[in-house]
PDB file of N, CA and C in Angstrom:
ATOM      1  N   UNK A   1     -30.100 -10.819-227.395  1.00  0.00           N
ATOM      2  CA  UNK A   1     -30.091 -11.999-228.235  1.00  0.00           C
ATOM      3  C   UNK A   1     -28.640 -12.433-228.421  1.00  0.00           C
ATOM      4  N   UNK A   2     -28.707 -13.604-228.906  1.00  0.00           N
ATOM      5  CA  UNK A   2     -26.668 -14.273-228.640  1.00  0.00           C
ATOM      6  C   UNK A   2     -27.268 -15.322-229.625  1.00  0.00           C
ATOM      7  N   UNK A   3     -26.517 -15.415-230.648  1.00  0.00           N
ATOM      8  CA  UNK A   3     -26.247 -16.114-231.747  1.00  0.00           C
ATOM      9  C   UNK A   3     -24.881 -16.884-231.594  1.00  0.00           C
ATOM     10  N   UNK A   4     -25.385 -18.493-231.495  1.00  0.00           N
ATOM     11  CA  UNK A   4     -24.180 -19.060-232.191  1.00  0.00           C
ATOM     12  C   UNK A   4     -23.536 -19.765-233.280  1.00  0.00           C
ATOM     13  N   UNK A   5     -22.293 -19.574-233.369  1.00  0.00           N
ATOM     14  CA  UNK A   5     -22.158 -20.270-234.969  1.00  0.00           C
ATOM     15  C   UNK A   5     -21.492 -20.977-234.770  1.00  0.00           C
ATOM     16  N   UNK A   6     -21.483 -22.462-235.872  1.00  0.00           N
ATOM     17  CA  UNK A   6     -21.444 -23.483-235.369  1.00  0.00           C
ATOM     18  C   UNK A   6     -20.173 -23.391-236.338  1.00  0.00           C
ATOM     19  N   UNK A   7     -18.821 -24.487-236.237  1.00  0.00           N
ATOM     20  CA  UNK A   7     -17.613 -23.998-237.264  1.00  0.00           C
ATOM     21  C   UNK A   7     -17.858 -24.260-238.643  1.00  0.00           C
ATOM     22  N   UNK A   8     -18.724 -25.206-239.195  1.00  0.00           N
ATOM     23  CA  UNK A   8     -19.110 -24.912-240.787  1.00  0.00           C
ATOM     24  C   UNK A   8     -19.756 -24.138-241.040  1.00  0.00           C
ATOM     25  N   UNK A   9     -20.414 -23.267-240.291  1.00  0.00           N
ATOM     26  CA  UNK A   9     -21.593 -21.732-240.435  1.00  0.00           C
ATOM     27  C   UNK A   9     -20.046 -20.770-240.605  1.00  0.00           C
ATOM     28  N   UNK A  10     -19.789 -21.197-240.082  1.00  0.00           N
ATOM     29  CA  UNK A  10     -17.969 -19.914-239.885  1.00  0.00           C
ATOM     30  C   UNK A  10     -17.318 -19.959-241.047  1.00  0.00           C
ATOM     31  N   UNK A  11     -17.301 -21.368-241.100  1.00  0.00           N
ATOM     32  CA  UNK A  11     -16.276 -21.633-242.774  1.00  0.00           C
ATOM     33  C   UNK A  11     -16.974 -21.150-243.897  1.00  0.00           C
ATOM     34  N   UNK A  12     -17.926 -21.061-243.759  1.00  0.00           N
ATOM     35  CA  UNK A  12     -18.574 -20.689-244.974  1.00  0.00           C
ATOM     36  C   UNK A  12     -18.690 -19.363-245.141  1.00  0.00           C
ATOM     37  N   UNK A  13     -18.791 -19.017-243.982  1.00  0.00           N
ATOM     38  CA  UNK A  13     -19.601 -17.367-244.353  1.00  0.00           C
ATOM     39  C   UNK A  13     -17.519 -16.372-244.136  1.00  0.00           C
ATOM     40  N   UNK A  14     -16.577 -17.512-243.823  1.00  0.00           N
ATOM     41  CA  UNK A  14     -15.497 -17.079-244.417  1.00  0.00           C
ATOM     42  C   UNK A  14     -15.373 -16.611-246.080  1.00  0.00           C
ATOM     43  N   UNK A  15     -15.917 -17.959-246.515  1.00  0.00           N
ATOM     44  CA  UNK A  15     -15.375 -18.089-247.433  1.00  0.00           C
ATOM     45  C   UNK A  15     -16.305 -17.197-248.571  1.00  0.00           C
ATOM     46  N   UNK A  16     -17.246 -16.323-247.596  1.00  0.00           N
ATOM     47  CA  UNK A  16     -18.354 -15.798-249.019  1.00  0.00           C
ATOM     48  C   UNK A  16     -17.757 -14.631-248.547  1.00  0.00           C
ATOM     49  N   UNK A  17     -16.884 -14.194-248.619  1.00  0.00           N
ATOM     50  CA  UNK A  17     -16.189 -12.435-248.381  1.00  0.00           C
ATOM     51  C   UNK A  17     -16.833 -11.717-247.368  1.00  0.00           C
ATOM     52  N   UNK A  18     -16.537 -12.581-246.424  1.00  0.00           N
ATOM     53  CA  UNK A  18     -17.153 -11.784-244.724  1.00  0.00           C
ATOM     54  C   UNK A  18     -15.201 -11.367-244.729  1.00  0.00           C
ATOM     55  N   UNK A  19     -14.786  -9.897-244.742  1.00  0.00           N
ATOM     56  CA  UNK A  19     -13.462  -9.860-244.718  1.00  0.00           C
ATOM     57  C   UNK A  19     -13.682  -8.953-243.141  1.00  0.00           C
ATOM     58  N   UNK A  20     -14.927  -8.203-242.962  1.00  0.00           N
ATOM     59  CA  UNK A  20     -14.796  -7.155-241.771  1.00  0.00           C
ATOM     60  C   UNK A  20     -15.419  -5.969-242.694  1.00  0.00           C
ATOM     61  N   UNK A  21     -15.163  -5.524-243.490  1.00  0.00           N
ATOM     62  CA  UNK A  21     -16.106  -4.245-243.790  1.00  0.00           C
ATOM     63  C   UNK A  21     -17.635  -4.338-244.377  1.00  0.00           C
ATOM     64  N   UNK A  22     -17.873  -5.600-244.169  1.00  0.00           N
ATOM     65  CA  UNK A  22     -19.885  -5.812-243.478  1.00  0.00           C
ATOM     66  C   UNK A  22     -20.351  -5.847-242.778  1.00  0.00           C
ATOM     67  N   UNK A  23     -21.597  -6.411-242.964  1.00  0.00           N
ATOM     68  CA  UNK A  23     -22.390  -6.873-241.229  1.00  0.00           C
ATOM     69  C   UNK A  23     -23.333  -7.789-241.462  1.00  0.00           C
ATOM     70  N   UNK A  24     -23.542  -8.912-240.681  1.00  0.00           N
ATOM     71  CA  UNK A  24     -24.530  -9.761-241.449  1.00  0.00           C
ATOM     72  C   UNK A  24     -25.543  -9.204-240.378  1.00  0.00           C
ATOM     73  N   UNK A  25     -26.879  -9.369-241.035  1.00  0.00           N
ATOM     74  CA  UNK A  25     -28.097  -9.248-240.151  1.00  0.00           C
ATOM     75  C   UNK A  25     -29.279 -10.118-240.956  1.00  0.00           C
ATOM     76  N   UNK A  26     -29.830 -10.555-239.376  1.00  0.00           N
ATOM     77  CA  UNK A  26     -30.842 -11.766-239.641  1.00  0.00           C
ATOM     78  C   UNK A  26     -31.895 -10.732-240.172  1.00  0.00           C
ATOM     79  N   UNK A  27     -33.074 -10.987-240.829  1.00  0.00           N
ATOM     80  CA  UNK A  27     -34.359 -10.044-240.996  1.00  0.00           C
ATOM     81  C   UNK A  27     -35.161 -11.234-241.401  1.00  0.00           C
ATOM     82  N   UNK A  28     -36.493 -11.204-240.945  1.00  0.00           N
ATOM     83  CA  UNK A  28     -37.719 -11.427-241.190  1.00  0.00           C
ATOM     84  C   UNK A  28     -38.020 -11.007-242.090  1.00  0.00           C
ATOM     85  N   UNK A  29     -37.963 -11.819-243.426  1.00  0.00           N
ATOM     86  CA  UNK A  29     -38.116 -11.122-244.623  1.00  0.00           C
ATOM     87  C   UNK A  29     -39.499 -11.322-245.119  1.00  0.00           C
ATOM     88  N   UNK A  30     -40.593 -10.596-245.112  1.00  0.00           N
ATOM     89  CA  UNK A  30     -42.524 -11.246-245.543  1.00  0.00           C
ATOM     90  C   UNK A  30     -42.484 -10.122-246.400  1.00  0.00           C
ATOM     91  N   UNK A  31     -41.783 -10.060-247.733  1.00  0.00           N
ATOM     92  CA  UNK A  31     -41.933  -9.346-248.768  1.00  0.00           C
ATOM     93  C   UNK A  31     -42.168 -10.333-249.735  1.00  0.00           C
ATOM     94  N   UNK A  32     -43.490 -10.253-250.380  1.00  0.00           N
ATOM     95  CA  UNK A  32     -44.240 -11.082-251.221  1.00  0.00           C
ATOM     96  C   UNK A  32     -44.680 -12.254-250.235  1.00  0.00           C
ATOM     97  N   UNK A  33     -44.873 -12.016-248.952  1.00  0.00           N
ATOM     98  CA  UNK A  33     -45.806 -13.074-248.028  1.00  0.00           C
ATOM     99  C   UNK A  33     -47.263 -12.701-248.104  1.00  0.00           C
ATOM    100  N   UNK A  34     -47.487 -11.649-248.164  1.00  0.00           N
ATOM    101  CA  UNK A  34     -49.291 -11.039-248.018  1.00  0.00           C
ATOM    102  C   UNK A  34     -49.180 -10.290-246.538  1.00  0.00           C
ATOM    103  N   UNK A  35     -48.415 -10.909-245.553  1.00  0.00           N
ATOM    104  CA  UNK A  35     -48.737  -9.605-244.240  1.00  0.00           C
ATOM    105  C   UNK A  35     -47.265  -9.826-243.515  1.00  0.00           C
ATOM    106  N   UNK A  36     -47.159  -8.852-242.892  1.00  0.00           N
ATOM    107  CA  UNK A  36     -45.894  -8.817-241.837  1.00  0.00           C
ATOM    108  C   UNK A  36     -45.550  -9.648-241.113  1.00  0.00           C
ATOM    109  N   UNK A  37     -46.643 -10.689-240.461  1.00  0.00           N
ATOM    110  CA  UNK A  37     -46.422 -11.760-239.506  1.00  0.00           C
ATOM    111  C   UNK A  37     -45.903 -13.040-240.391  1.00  0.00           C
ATOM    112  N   UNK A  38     -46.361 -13.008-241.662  1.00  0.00           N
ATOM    113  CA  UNK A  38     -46.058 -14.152-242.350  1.00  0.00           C
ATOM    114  C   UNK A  38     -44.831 -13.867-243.296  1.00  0.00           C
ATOM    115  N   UNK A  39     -43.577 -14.473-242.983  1.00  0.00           N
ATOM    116  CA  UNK A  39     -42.568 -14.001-243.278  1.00  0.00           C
ATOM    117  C   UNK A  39     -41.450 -15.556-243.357  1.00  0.00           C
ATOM    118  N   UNK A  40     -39.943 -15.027-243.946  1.00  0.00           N
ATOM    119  CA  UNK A  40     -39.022 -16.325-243.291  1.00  0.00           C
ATOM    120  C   UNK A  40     -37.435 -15.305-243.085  1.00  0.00           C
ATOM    121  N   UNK A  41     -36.855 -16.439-242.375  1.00  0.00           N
ATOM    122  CA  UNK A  41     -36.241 -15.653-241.444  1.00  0.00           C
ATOM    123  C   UNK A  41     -34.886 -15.861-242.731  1.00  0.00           C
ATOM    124  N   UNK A  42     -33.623 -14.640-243.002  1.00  0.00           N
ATOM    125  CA  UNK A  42     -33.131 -14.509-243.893  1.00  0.00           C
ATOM    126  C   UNK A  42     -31.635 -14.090-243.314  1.00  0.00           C
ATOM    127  N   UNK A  43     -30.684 -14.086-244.061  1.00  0.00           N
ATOM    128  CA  UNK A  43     -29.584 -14.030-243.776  1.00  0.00           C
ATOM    129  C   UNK A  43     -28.924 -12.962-244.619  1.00  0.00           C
ATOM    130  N   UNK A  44     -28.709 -11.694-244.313  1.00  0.00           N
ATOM    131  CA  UNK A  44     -28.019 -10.561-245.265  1.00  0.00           C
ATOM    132  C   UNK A  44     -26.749  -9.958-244.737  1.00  0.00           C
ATOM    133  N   UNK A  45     -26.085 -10.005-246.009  1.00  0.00           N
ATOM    134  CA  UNK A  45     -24.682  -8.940-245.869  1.00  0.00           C
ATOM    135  C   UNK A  45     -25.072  -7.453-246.203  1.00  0.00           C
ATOM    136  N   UNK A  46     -24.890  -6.704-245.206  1.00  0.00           N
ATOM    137  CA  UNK A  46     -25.154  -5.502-245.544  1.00  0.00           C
ATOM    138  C   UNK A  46     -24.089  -4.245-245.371  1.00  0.00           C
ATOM    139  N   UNK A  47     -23.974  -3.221-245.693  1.00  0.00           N
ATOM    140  CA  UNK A  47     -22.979  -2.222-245.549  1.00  0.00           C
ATOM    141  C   UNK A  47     -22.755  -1.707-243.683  1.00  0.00           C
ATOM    142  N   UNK A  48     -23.850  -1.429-243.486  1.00  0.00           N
ATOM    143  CA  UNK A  48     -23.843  -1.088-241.880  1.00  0.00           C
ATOM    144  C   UNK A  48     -25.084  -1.440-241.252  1.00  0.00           C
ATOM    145  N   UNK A  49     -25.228  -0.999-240.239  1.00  0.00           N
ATOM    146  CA  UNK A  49     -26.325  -1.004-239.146  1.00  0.00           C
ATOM    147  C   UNK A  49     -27.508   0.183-239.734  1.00  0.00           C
ATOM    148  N   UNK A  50     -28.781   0.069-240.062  1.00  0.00           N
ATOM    149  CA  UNK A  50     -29.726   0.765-240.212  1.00  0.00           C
ATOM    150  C   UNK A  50     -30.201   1.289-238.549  1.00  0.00           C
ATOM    151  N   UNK A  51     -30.844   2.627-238.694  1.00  0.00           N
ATOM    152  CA  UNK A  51     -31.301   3.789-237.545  1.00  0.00           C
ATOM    153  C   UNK A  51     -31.851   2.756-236.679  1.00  0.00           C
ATOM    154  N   UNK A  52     -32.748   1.186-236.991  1.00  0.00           N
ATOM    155  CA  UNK A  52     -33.914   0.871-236.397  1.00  0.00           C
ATOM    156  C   UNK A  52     -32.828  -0.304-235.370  1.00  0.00           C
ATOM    157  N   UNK A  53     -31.714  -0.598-236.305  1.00  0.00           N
ATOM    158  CA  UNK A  53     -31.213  -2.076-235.956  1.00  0.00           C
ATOM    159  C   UNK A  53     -30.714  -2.365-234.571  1.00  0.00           C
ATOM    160  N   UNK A  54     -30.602  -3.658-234.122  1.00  0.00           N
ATOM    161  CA  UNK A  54     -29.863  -3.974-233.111  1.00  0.00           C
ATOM    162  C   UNK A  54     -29.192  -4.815-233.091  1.00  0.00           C
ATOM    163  N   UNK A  55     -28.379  -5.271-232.334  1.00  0.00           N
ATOM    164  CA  UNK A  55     -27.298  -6.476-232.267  1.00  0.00           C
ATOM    165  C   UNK A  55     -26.843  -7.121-231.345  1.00  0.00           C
ATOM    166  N   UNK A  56     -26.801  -8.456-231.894  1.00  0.00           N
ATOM    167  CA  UNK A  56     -27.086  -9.993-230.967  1.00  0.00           C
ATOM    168  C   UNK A  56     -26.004  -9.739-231.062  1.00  0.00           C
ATOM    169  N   UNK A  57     -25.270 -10.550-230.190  1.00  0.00           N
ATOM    170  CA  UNK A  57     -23.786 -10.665-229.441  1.00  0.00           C
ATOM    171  C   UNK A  57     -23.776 -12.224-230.364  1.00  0.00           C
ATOM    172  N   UNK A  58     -22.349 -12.435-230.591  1.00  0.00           N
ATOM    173  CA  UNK A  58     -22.364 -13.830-231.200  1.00  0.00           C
ATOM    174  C   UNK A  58     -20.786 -13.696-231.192  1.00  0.00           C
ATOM    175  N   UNK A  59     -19.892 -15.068-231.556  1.00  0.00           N
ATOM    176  CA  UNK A  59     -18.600 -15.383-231.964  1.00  0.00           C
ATOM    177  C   UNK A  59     -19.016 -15.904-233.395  1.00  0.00           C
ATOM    178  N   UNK A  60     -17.912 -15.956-234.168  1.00  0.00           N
ATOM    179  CA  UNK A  60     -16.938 -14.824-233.977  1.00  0.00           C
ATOM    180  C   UNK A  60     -17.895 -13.598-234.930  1.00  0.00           C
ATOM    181  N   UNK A  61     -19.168 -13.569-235.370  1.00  0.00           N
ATOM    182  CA  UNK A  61     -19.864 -12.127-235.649  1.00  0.00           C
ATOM    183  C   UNK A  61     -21.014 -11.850-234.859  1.00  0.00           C
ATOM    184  N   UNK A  62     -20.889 -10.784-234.826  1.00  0.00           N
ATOM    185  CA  UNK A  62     -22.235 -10.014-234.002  1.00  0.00           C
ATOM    186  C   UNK A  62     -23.404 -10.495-235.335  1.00  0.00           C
ATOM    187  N   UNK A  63     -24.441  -9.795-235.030  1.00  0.00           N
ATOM    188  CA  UNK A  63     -25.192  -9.769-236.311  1.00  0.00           C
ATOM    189  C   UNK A  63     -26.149  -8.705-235.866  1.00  0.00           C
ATOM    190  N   UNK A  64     -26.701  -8.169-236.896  1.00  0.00           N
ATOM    191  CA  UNK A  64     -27.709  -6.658-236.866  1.00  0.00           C
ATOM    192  C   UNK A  64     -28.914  -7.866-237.029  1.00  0.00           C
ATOM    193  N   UNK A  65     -30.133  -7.159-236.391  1.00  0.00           N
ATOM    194  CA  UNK A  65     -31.186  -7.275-236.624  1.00  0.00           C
ATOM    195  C   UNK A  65     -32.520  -6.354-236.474  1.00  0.00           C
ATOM    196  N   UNK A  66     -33.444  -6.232-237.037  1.00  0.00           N
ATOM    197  CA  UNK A  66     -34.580  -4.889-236.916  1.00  0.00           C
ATOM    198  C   UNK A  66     -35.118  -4.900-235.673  1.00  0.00           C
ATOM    199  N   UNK A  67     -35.297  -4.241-234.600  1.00  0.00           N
ATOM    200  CA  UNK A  67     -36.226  -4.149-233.629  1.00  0.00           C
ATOM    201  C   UNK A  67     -37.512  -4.998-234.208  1.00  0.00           C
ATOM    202  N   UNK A  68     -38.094  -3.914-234.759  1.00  0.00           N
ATOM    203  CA  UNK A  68     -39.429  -4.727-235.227  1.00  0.00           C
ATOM    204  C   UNK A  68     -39.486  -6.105-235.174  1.00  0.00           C
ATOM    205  N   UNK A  69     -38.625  -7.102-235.647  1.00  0.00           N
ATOM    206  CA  UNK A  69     -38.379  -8.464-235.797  1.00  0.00           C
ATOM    207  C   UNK A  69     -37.639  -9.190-234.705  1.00  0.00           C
ATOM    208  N   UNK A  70     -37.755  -8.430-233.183  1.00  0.00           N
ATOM    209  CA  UNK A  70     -37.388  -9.071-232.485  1.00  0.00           C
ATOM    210  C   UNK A  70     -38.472 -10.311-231.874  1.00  0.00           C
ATOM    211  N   UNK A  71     -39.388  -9.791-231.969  1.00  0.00           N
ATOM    212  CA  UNK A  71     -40.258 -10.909-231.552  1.00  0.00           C
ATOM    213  C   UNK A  71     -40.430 -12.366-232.466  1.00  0.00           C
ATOM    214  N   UNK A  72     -40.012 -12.645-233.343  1.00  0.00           N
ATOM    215  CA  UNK A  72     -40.058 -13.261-233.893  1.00  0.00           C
ATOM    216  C   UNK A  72     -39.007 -14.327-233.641  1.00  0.00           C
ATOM    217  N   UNK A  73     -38.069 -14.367-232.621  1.00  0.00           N
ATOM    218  CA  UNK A  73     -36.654 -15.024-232.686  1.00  0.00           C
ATOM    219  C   UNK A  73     -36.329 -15.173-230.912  1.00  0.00           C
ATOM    220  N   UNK A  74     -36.089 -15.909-230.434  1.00  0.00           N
ATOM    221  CA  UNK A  74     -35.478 -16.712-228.866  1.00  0.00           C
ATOM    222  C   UNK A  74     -34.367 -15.831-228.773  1.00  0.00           C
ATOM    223  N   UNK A  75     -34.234 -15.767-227.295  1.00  0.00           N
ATOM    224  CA  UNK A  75     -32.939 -14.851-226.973  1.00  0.00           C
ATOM    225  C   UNK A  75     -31.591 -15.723-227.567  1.00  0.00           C
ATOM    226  N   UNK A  76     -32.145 -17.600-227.549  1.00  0.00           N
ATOM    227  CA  UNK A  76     -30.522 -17.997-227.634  1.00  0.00           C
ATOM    228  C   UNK A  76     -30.753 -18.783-228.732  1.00  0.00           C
ATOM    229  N   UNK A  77     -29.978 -18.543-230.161  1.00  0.00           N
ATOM    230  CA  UNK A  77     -30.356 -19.186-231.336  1.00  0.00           C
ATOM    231  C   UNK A  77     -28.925 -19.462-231.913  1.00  0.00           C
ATOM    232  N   UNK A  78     -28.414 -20.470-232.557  1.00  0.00           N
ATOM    233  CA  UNK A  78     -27.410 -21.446-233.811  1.00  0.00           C
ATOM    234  C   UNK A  78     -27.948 -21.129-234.757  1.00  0.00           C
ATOM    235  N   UNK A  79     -26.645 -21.083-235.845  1.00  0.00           N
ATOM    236  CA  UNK A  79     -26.633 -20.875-236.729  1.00  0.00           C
ATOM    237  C   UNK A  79     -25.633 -21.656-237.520  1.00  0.00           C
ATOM    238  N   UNK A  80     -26.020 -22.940-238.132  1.00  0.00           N
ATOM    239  CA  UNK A  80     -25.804 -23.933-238.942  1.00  0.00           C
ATOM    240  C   UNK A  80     -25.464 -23.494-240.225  1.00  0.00           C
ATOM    241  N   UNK A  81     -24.423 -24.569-240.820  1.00  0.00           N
ATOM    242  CA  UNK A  81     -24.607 -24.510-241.853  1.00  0.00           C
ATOM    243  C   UNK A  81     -24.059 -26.164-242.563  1.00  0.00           C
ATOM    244  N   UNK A  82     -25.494 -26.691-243.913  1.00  0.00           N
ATOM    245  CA  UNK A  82     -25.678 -27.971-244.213  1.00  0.00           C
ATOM    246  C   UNK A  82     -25.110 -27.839-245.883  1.00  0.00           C
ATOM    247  N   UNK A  83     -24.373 -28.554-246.318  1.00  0.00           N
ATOM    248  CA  UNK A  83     -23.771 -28.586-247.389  1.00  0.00           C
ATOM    249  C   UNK A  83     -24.743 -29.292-248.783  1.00  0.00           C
ATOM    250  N   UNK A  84     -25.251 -27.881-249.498  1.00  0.00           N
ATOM    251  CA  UNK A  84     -26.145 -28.813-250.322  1.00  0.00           C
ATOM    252  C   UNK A  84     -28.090 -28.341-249.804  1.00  0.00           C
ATOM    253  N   UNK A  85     -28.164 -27.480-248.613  1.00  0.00           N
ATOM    254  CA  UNK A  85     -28.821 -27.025-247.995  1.00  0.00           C
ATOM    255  C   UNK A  85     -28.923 -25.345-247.898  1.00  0.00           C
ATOM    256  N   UNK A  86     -27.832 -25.203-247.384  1.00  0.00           N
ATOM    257  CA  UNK A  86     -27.224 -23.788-246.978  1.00  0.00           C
ATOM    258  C   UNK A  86     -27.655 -23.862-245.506  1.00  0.00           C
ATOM    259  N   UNK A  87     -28.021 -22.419-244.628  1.00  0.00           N
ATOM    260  CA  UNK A  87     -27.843 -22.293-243.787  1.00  0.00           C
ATOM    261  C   UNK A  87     -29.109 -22.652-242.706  1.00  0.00           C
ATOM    262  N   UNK A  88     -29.020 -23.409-241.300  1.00  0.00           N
ATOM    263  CA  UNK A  88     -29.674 -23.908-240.850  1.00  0.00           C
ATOM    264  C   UNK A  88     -29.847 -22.357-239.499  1.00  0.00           C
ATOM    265  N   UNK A  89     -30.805 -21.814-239.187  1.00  0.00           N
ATOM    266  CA  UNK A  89     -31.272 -21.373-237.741  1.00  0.00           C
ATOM    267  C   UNK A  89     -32.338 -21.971-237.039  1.00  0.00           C
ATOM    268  N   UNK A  90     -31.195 -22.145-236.106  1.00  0.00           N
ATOM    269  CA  UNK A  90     -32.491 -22.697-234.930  1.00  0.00           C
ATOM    270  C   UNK A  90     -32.080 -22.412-233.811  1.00  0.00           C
ATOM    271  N   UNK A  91     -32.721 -23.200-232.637  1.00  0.00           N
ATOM    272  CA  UNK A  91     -32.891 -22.666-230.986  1.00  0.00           C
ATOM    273  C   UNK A  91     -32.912 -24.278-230.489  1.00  0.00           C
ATOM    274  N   UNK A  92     -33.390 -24.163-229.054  1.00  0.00           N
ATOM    275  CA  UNK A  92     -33.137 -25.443-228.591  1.00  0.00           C
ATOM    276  C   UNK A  92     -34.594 -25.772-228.667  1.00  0.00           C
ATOM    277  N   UNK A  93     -35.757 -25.241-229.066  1.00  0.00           N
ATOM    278  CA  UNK A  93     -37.198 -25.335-229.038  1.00  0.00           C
ATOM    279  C   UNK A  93     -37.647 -25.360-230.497  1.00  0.00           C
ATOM    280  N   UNK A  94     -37.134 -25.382-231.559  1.00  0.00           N
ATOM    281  CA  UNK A  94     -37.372 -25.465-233.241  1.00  0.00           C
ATOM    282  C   UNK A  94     -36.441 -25.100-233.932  1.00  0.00           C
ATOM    283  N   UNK A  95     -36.726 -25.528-235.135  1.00  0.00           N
ATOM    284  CA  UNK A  95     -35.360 -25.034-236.535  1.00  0.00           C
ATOM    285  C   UNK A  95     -36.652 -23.796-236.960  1.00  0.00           C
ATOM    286  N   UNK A  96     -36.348 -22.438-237.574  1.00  0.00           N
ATOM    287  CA  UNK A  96     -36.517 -21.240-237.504  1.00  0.00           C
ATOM    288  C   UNK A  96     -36.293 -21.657-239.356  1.00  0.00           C
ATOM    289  N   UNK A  97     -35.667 -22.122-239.650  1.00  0.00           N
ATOM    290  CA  UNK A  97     -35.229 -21.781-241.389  1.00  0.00           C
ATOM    291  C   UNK A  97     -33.920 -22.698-241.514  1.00  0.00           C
ATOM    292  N   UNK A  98     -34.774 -24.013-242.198  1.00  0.00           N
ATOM    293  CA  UNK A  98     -33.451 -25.339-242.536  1.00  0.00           C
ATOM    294  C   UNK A  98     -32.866 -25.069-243.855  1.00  0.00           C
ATOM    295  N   UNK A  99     -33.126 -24.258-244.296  1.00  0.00           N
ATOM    296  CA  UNK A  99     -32.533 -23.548-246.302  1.00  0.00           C
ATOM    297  C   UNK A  99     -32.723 -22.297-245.961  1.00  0.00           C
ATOM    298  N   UNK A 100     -31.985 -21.522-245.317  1.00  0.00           N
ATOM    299  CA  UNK A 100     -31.649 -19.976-244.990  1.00  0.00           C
ATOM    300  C   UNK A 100     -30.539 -19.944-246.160  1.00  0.00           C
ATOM    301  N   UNK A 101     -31.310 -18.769-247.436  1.00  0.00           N
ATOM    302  CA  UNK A 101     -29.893 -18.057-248.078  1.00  0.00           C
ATOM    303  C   UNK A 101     -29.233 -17.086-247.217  1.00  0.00           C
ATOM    304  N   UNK A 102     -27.838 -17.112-247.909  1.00  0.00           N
ATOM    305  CA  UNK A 102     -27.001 -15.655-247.568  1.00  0.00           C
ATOM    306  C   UNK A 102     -27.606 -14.636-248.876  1.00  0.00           C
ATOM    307  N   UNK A 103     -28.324 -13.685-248.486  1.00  0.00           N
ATOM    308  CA  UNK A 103     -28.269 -12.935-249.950  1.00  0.00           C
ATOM    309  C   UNK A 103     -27.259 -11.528-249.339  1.00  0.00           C
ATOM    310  N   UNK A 104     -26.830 -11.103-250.100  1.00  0.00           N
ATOM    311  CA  UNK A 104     -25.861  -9.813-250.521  1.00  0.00           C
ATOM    312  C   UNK A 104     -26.805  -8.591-250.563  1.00  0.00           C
ATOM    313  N   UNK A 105     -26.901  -7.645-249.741  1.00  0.00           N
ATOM    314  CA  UNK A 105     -28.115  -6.684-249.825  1.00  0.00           C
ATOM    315  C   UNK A 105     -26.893  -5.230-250.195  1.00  0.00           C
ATOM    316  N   UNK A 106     -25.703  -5.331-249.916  1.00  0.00           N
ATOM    317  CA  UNK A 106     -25.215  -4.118-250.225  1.00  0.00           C
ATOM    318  C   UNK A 106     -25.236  -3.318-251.264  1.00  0.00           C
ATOM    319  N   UNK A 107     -25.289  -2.070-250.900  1.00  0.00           N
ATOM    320  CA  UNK A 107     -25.460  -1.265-252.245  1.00  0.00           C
ATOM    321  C   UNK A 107     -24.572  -1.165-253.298  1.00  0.00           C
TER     322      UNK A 107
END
């Protein structure tokens, strides 16, 4: 998978204390959806890479994501960001999540 970020997705996620000792990872988040398939796609700062995770190649961040939740996402996906919106993912075949938060998952 290869994530790209677009330069206001960059400026921003500068400016929310991406300094280097995180990791952002996309997750399929269907906690309080009713089942696993029904989910939305989420944006987290986290401390490291979990046992399950993997990672999309991207400039200028990689990003972790769960195995499990690979099916859910195109090998080649953008990553926007709309002022007043927050963060846009999409592909060249659909927008994935046009109001993607950043939430902070670190411990």
């Amino acid at each position: 998978m290869h994530i790209t970020f677009t330069e206001q997705a960059t400026e921003q996620l500068h400016k929310q204390t991406l300094n280097g000792n995180e990791e952002l990872k996309l997750a399929f988040d269907s906690e309080g959806c009713g089942c696993s398939v029904s989910g939305v796609p989420t944006l987290w700062i986290v401390s490291g890479a979990g046992e399950r995770d993997l990672r999309a190649s991207g400039e200028p961040f990689s990003l972790l994501y769960d195995k499990k939740d690979e099916i859910f996402f195109e090998d080649r996906m953008t990553l926007d960001y709309r002022s007043g919106s927050g963060y846009v993912l999409k592909s060249s075949g659909q927008i994935y999540n046009a109001n993607m938060r950043l939430v902070d998952k670190r411990g």
